[in-house]
Protein backbone atom coordinates (compact mmCIF):
# COMPACT_ATOMS: atom_id res chain seq x y z
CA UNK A 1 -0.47 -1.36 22.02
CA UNK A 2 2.49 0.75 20.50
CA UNK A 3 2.30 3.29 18.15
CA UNK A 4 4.86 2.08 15.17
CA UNK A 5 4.88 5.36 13.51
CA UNK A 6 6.19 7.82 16.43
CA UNK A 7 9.30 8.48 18.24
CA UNK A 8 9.08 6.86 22.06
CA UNK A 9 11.51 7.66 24.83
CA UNK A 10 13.08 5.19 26.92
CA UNK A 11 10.86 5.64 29.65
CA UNK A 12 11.29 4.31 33.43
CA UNK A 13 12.23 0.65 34.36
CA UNK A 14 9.22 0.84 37.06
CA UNK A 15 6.80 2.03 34.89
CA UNK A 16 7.78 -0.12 32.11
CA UNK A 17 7.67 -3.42 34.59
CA UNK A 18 4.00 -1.92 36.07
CA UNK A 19 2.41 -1.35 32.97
CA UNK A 20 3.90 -4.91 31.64
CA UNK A 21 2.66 -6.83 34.64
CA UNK A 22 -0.79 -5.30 34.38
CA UNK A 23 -1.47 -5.71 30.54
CA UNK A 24 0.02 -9.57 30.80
CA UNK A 25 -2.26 -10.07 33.46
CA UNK A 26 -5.30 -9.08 30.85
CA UNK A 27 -3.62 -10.95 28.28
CA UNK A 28 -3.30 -14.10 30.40
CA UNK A 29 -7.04 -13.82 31.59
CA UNK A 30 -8.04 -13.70 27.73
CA UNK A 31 -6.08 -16.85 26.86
CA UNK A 32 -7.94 -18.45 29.76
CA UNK A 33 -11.64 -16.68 28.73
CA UNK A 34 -10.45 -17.47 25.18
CA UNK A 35 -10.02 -21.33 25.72
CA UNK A 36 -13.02 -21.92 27.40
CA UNK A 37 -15.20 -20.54 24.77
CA UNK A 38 -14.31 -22.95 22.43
CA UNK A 39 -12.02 -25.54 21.84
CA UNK A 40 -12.19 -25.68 17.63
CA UNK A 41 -12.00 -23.34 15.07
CA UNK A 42 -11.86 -23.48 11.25
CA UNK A 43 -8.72 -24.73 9.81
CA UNK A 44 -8.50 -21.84 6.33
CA UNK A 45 -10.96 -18.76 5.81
CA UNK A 46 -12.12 -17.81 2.47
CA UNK A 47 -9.73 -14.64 0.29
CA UNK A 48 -10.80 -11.92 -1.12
CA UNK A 49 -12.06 -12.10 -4.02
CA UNK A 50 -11.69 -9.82 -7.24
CA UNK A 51 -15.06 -8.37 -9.38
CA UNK A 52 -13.96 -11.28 -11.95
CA UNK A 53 -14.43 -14.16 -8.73
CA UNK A 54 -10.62 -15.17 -8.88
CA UNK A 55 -9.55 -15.81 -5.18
CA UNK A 56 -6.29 -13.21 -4.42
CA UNK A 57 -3.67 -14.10 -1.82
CA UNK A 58 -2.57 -10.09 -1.06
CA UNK A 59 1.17 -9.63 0.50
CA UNK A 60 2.61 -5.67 0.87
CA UNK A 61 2.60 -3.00 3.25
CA UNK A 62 1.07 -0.54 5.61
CA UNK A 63 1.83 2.28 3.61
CA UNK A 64 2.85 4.55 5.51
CA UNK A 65 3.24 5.96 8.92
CA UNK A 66 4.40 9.15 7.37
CA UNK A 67 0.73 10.05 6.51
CA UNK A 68 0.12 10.46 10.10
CA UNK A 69 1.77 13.91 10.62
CA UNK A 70 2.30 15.14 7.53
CA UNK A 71 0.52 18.88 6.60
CA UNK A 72 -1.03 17.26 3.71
CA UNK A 73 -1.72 13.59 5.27
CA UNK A 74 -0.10 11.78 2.87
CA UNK A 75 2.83 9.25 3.05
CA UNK A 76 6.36 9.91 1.66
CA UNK A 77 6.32 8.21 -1.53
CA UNK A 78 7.17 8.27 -5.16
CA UNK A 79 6.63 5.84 -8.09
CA UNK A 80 9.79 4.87 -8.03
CA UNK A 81 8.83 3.63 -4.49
CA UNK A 82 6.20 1.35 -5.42
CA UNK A 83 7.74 0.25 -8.63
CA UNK A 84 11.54 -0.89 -6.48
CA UNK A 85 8.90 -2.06 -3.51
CA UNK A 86 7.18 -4.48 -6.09
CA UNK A 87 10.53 -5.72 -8.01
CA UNK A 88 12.38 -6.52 -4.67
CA UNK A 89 9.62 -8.46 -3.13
CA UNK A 90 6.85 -8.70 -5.79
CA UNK A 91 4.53 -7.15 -3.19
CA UNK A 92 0.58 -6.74 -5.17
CA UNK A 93 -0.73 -4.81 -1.70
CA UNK A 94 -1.17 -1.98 -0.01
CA UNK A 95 -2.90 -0.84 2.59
CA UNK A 96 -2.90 2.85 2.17
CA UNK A 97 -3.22 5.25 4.68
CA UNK A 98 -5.99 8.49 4.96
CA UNK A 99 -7.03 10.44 7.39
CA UNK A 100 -10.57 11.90 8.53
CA UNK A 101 -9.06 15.24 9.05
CA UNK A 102 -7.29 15.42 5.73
CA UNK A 103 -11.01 14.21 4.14
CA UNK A 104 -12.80 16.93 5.88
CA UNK A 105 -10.73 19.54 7.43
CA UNK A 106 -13.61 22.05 8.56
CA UNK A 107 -17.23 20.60 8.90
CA UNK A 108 -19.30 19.26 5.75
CA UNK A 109 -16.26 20.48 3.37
CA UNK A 110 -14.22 17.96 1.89
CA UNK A 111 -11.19 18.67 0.54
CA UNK A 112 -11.50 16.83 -2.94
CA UNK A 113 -7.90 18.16 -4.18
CA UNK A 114 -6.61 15.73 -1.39
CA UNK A 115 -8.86 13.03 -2.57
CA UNK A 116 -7.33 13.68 -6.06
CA UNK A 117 -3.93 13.09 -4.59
CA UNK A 118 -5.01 10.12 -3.05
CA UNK A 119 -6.41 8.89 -5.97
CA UNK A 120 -3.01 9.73 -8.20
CA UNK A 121 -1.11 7.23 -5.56
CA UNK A 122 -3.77 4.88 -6.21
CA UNK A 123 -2.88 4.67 -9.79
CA UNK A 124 0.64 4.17 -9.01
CA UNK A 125 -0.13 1.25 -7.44
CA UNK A 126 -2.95 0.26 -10.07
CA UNK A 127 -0.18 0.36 -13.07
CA UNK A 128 1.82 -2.12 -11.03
CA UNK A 129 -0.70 -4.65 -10.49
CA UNK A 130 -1.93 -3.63 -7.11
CA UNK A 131 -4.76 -4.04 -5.13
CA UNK A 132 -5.61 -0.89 -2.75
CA UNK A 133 -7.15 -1.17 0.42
CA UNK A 134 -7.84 2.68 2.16
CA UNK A 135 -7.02 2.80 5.65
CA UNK A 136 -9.12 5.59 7.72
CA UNK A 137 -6.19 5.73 10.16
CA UNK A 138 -6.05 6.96 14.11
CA UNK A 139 -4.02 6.68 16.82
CA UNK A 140 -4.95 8.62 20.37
CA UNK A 141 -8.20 9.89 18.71
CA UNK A 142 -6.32 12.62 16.63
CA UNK A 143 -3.62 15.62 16.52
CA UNK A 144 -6.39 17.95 18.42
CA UNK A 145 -5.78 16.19 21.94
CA UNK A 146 -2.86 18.63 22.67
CA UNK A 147 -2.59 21.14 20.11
CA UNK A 148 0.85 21.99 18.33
CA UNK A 149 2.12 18.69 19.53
CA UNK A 150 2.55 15.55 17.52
CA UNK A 151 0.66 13.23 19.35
CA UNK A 152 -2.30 12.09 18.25
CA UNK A 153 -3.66 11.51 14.57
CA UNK A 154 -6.79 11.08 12.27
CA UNK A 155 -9.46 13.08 13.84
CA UNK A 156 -9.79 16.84 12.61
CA UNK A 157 -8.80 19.40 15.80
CA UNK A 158 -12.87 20.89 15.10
CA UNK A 159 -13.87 17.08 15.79
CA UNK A 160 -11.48 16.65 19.53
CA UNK A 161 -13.41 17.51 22.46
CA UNK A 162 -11.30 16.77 25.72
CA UNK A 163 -14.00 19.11 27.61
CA UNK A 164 -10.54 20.64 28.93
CA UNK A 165 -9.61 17.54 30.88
CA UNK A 166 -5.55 17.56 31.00
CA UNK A 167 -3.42 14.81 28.89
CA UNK A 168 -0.01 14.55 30.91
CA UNK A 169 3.30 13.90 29.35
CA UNK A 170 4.96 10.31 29.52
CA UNK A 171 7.89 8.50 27.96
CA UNK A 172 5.42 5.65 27.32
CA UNK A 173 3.27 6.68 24.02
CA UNK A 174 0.37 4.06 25.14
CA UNK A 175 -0.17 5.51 28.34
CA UNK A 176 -1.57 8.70 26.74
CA UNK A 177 -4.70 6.03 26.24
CA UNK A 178 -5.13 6.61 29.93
CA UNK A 179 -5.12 10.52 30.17
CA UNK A 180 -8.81 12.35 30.82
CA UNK A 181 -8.53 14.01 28.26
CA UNK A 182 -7.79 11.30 25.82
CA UNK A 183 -10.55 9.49 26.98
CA UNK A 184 -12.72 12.14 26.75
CA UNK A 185 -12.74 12.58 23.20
CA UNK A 186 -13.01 9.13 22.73
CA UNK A 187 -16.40 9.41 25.12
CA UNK A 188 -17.41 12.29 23.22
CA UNK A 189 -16.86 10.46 19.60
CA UNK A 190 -19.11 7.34 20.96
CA UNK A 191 -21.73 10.12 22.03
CA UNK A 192 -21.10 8.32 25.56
CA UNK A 193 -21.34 11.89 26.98
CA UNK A 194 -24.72 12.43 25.22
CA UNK A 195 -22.99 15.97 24.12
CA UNK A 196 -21.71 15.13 20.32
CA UNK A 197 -23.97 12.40 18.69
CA UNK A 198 -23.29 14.94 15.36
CA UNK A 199 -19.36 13.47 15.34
CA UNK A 200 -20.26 9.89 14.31
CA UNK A 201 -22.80 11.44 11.93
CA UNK A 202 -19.49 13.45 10.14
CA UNK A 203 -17.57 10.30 10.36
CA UNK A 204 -20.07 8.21 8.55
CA UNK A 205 -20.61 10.93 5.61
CA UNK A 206 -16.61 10.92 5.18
CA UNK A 207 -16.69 7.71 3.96
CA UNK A 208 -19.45 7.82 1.73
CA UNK A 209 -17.52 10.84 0.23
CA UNK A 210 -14.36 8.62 -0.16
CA UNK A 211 -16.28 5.65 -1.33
CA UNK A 212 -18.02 7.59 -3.63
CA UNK A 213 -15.04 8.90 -5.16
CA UNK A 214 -13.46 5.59 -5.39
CA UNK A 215 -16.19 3.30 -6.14
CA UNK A 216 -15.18 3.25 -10.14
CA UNK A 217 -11.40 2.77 -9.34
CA UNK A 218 -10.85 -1.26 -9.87
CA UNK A 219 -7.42 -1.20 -8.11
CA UNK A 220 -9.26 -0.43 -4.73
CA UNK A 221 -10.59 -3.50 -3.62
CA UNK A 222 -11.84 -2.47 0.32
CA UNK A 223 -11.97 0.18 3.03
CA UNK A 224 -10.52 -0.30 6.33
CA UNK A 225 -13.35 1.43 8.26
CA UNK A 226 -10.86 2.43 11.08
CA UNK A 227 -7.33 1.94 12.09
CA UNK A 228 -7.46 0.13 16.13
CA UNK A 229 -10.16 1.84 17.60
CA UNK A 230 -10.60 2.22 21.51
CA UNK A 231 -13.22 3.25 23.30
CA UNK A 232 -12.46 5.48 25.92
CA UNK A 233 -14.05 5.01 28.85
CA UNK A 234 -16.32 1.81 27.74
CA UNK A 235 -13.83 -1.27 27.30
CA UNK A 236 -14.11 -4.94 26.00
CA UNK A 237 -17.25 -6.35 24.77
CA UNK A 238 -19.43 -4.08 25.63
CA UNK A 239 -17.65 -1.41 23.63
CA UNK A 240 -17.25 -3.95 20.56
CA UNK A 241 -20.85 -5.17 20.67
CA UNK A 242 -22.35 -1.73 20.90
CA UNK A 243 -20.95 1.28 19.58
CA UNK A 244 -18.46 -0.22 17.65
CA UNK A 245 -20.12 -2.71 15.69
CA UNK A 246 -22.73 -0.02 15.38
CA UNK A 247 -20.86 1.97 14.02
CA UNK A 248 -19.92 -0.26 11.67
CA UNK A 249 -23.08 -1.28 10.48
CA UNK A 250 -23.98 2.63 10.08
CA UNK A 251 -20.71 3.21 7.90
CA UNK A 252 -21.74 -0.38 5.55
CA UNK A 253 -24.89 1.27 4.93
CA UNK A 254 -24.33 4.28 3.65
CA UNK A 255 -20.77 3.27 1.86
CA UNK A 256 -23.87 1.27 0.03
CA UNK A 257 -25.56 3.48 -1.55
CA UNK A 258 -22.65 4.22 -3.76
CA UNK A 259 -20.44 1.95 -3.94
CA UNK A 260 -21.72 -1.93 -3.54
CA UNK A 261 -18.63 -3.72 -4.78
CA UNK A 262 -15.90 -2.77 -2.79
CA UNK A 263 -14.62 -4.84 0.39
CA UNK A 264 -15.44 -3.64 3.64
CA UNK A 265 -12.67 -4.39 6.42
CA UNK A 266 -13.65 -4.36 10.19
CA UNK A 267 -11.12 -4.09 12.93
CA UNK A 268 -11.54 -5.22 16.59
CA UNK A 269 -10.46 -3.27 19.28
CA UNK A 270 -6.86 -2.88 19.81
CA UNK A 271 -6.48 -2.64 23.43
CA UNK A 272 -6.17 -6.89 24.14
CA UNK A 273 -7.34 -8.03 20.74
CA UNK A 274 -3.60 -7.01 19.38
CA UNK A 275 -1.85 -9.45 22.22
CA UNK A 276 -4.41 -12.15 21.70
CA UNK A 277 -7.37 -11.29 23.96
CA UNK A 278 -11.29 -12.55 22.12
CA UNK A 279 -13.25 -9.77 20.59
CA UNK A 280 -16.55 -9.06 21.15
CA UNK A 281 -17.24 -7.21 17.77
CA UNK A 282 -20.72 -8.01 16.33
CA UNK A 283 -22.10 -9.48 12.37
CA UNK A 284 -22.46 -6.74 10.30
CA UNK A 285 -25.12 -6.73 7.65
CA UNK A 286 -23.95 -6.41 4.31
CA UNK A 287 -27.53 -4.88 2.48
CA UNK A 288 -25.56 -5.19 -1.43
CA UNK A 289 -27.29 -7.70 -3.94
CA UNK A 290 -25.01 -10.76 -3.94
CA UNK A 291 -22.53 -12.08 -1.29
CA UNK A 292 -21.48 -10.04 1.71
CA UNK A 293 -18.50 -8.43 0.92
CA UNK A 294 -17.10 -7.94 4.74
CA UNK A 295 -13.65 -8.89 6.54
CA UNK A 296 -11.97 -8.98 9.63
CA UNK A 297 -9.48 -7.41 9.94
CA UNK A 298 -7.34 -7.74 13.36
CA UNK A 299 -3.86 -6.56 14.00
CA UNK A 300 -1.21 -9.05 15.96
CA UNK A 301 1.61 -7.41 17.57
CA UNK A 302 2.66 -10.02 20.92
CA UNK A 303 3.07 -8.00 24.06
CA UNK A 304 6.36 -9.48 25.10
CA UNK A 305 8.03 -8.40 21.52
CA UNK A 306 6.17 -4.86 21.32
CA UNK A 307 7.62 -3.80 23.94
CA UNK A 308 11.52 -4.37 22.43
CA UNK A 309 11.78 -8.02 22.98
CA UNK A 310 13.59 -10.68 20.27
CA UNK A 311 12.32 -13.83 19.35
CA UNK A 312 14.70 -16.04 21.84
CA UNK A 313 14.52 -18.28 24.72
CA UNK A 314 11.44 -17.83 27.33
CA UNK A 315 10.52 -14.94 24.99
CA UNK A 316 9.65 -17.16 22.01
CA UNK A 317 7.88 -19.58 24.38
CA UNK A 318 5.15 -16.44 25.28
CA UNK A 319 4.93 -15.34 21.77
CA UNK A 320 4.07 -18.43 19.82
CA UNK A 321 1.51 -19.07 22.33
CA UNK A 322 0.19 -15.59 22.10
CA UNK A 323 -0.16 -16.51 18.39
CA UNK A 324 -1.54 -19.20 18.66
CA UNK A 325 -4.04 -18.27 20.83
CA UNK A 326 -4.28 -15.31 18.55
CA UNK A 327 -4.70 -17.36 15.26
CA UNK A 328 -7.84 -19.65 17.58
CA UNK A 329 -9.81 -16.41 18.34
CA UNK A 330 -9.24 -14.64 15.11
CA UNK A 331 -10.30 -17.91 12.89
CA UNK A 332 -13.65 -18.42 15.23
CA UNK A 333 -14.46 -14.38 15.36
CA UNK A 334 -14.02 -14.80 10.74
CA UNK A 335 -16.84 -17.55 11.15
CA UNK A 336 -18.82 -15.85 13.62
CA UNK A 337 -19.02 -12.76 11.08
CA UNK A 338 -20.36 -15.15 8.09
CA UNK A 339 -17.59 -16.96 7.33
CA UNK A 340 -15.31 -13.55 6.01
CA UNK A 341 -11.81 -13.38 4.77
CA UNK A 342 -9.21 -12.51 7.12
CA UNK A 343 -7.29 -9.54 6.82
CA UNK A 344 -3.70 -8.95 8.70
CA UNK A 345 -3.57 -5.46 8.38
CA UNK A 346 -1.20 -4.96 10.55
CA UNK A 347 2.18 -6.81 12.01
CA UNK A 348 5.89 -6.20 12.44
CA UNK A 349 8.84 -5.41 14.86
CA UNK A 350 12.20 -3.99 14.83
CA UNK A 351 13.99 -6.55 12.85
CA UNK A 352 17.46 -5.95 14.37
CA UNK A 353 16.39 -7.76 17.45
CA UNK A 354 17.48 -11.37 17.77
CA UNK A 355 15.30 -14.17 15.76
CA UNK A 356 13.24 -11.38 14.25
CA UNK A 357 13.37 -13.06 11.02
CA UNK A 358 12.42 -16.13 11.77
CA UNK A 359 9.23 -14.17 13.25
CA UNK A 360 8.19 -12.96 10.42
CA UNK A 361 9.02 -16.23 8.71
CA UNK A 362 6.42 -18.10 10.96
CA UNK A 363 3.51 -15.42 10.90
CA UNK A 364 3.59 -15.39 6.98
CA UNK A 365 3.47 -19.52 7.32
CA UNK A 366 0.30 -18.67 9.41
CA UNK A 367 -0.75 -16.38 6.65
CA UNK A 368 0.08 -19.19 4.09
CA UNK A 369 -1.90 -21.80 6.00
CA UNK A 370 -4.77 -20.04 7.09
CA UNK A 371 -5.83 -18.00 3.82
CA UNK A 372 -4.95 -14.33 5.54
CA UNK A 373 -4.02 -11.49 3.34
CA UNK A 374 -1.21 -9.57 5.03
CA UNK A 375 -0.01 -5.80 4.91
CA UNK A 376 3.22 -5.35 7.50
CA UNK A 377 3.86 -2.49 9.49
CA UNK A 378 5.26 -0.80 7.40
CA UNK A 379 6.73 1.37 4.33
CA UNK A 380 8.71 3.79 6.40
CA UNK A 381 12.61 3.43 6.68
CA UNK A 382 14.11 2.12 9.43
CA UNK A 383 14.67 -0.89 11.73
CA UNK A 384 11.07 -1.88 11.28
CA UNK A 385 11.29 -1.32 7.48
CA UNK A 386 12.42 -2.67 4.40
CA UNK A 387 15.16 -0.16 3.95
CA UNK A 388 17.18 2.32 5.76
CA UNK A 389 16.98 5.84 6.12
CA UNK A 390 19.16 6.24 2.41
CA UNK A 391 16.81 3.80 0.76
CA UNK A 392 18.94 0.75 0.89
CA UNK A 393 17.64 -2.52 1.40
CA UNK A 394 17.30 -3.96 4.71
CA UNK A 395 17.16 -7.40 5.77
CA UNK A 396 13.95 -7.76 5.69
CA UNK A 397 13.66 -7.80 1.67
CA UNK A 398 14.87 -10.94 1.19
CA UNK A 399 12.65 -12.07 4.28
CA UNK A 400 9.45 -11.39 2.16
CA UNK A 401 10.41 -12.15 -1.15
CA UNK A 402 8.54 -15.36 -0.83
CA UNK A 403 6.91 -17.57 -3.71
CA UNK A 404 3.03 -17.28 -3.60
CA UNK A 405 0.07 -17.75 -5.97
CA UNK A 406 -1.72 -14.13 -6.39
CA UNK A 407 -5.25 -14.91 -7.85
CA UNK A 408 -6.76 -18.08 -8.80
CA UNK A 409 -10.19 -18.83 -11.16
CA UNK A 410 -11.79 -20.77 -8.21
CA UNK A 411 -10.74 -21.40 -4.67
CA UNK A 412 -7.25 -21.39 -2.89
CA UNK A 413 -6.54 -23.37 -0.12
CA UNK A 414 -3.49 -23.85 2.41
CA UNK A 415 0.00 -22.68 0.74
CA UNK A 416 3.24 -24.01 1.47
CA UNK A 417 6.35 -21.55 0.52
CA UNK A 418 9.91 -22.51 0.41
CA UNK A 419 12.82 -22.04 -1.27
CA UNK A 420 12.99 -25.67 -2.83
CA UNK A 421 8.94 -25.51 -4.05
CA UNK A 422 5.37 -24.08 -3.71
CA UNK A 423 2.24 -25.97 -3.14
CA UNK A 424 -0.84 -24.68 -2.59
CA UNK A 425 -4.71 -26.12 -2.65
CA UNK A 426 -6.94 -25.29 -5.29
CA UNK A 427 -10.40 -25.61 -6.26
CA UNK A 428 -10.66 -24.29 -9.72
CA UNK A 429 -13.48 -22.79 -12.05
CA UNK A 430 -13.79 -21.00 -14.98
CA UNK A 431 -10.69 -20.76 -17.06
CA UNK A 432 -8.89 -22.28 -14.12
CA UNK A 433 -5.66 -19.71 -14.38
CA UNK A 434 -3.66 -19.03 -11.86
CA UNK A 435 -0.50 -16.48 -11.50
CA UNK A 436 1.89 -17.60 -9.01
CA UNK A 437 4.78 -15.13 -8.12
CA UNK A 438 8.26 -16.20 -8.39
CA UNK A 439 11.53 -14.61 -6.54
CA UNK A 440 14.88 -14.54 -8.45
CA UNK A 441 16.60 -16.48 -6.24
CA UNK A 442 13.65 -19.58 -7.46
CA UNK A 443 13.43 -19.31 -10.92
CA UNK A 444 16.59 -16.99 -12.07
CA UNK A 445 17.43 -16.48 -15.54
CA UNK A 446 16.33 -13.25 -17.76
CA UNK A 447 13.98 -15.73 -19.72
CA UNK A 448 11.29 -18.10 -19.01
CA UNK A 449 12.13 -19.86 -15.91
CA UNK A 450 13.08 -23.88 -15.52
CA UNK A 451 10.67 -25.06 -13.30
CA UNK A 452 8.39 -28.39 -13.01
CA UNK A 453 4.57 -28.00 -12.33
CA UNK A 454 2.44 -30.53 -11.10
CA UNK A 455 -1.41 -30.30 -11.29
CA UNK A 456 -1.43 -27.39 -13.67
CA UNK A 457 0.55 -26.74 -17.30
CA UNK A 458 2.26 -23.17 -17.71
CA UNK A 459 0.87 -20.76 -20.52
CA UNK A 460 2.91 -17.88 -19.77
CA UNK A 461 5.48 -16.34 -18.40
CA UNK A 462 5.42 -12.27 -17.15
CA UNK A 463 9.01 -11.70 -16.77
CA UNK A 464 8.76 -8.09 -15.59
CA UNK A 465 6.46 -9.15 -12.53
CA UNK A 466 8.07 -12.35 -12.41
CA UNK A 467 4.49 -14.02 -12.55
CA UNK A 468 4.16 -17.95 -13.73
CA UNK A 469 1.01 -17.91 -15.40
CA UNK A 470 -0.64 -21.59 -15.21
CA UNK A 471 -3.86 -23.54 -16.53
CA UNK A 472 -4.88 -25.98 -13.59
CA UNK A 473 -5.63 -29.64 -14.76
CA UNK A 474 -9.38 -30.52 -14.59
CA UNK A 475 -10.19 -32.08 -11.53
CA UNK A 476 -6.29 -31.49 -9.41
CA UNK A 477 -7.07 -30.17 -5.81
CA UNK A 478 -3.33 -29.33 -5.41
CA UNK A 479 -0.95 -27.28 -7.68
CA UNK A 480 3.58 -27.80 -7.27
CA UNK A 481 5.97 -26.15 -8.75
CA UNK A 482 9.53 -26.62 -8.22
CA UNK A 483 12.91 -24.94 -9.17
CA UNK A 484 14.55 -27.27 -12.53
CA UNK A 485 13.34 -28.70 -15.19
């Protein structure tokens, strides 16, 4: 696990190899504990689904890593930002990062003038077509773990109690997971020390406070509950099954009693679950009228490329079957919850390193097959980013500008993007429309775009979000569209 918003140093060759050997031995034993639970899963996983029913494919970003340090805990961004983001790679996502400490920097006060500002960048995104999903974001429990250093994020400092166990220094951020002190808070947030059950309790009432303030805002469509949690000194299943999914269930309850529309998105643990290790995380009981609205929502960062590998040779080899792996245990955990939609929330990697491209390339395939929403890591500039430090695109623009269908009247299956055509599997219902984004480089041209549809007739074209608006024939299980008339 690598924290993909802070500076690293190089660190030592030995401790590099040590703590490489040991987590690829975990890794290996969950393939192995992985396969033998079952040998099927599911081949697609329902989307989300809008308040109208229309089933949304959702591609953008983790927006941003920024929030995690800044005094006001909120990302570098402007609406110029989300308007250029949306014309370069018609991105209609965002998963948009808060903080616990910014929501309630002293105990029972909220600060509602950050909530405000949260809720102006909100309507950035909700002028451009978005859909919002809040991210209650933490990494190393929060900022408090050694004051007036940048460390840790997403607790309050009032809500850290190390118990004045010491958190050394190393040139490997993810070994801070395995300080005393780090732990410690973590114990002391689970109540495993019996000393703080009150910091769950605060936790809880934070998001009620955010879902209650966002409840009537259509553009966000679910809460990420929180960002890779860990579990200090209780690991695995055991952590997952109890105070986790706990947890969990605590935080769906209460969000409930004021808002019971909104999408609620679960995360496994990080530690394993991110380099393809099974989850143990438990159903949670969704107590609105209607259909559960819960996801999973897992992150997928391959050991062997987060810590600075390419996609190349023997190094490809491990990471496609991490994925795969991955994809077997995430698809069985979506049907063990009730069938939920799959959320990506996070993925990514410096895309200057050799066949990075074609990485990303095959995960969003994945996405296309499968039915996952996706938000990469992320919006800030850089090597991981789509542009550089003076704003100018990167490579990785082009890389997602991808054809996709964004909401269907019915059901979407399996989608197949190229650069030559776009199918994708449909199940239509109501008025049976569907908007399907199109780059420039598919349909150019200033006007309506030459393109031939199969399965559904156009009746419309949005030329300022480049969106293909089409009526699917009654009975077709399969929409095409093509470049030329």
């Amino acid at each position: 696990m690598v924290d993909r918003g802070l500076p690293r140093g190089p660190g030592s060759r030995r401790s590099r190899r040590w703590t490489l050997g040991i987590v690829v031995a975990l890794v290996v034993a969950g393939v192995v504990v992985s396969g033998v639970r079952s040998a099927t899963s599911p081949d697609e996983v329902p989307t989300l689904t809008d308040d109208e029913g229309r089933a949304l494919v959702l591609r953008g970003f983790s927006t941003a890593g920024s929030a995690k340090s800044s005094p006001d805990g909120l990302p570098t961004l402007r609406p110029r930002d989300v308007s250029r983001e949306n014309a370069d790679m018609g991105t209609n996502f965002v998963r948009f990062l808060i903080s616990w400490r910014a929501v309630e920097p002293r105990p029972g006060e909220y600060d509602q003038r950050y909530l405000d500002d949260v809720a102006e960048r909100v309507d950035w995104y909700a002028e451009r077509g978005y859909h919002v999903m809040l991210d209650m974001h933490q990494d190393l429990y929060g900022g408090g773990i050694v004051p007036g250093e940048a460390l840790g994020n997403g607790a309050p400092a009032w809500a850290t109690y190390t118990d004045g166990l010491p958190v050394g220094q190393h040139d490997m951020w993810e070994l801070y997971y395995l300080e005393p002190g780090v732990v410690r808070a973590f114990d002391n947030f689970w109540n495993a020390t019996g000393a703080h059950p009150e910091l769950q309790e605060h936790y809880v009432d934070a998001w009620k406070v955010v879902a209650e303030r966002f409840t009537d805002e259509p553009a966000v469509i679910a809460y990420d509950l929180m960002n890779e949690p860990y579990g200090g000194s209780l690991q695995g299943p055991a952590f997952e099954a109890g105070p986790l999914t706990s947890l969990y269930q605590s935080i769906t309850d209460e969000i409930r009693t004021v808002d019971d529309s909104t999408w609620l998105c679960l995360e496994p643990q990080a530690m394993g679950v991110n380099w393809a290790t099974p989850t143990g995380l438990g159903p949670v009981d969704d107590p609105r009228e209607g259909p559960a609205r819960i996801a999973y929502c897992p992150h997928l960062y391959p050991l062997p490329m987060d810590v600075g590998g390419g996609y190349t040779g023997t190094t490809k080899a491990l990471v496609d079957g991490t994925v795969r792996t991955w994809l077997g245990n995430t698809m069985r955990t979506a049907e063990r919850l009730g069938d939920v939609p799959v959320v990506l929330g996070e993925f990514g990697l410096d895309t200057t390193k050799p066949g990075a491209l074609e990485y990303v390339d095959a995960v969003y395939d994945m996405a296309d097959e499968h039915g996952f929403a996706i938000a990469y890591w992320s919006r800030d500039p850089g090597t991981w980013g789509p542009y550089d430090a003076k704003g100018e695109p990167r490579n990785l623009v082009d890389a997602l500008d991808r054809p996709y269908p964004r909401s269907v009247a019915g059901e979407i299956g399996s989608i197949e993007a190229a650069e030559d055509g776009l199918e994708f599997e449909v199940q239509p219902s109501g008025d049976r429309v569907a908007r399907v984004y199109l780059p420039p480089d598919f349909a150019a041209g200033a006007g309506r775009p030459e393109v031939t549809v199969s399965g559904a007739k156009v009746t419309g074209w949005h030329r300022k979000e480049r969106e293909l608006e089409l009526t699917v024939d009654t009975g077709a299980t399969e929409v095409e569209v093509r470049p030329g008339s």
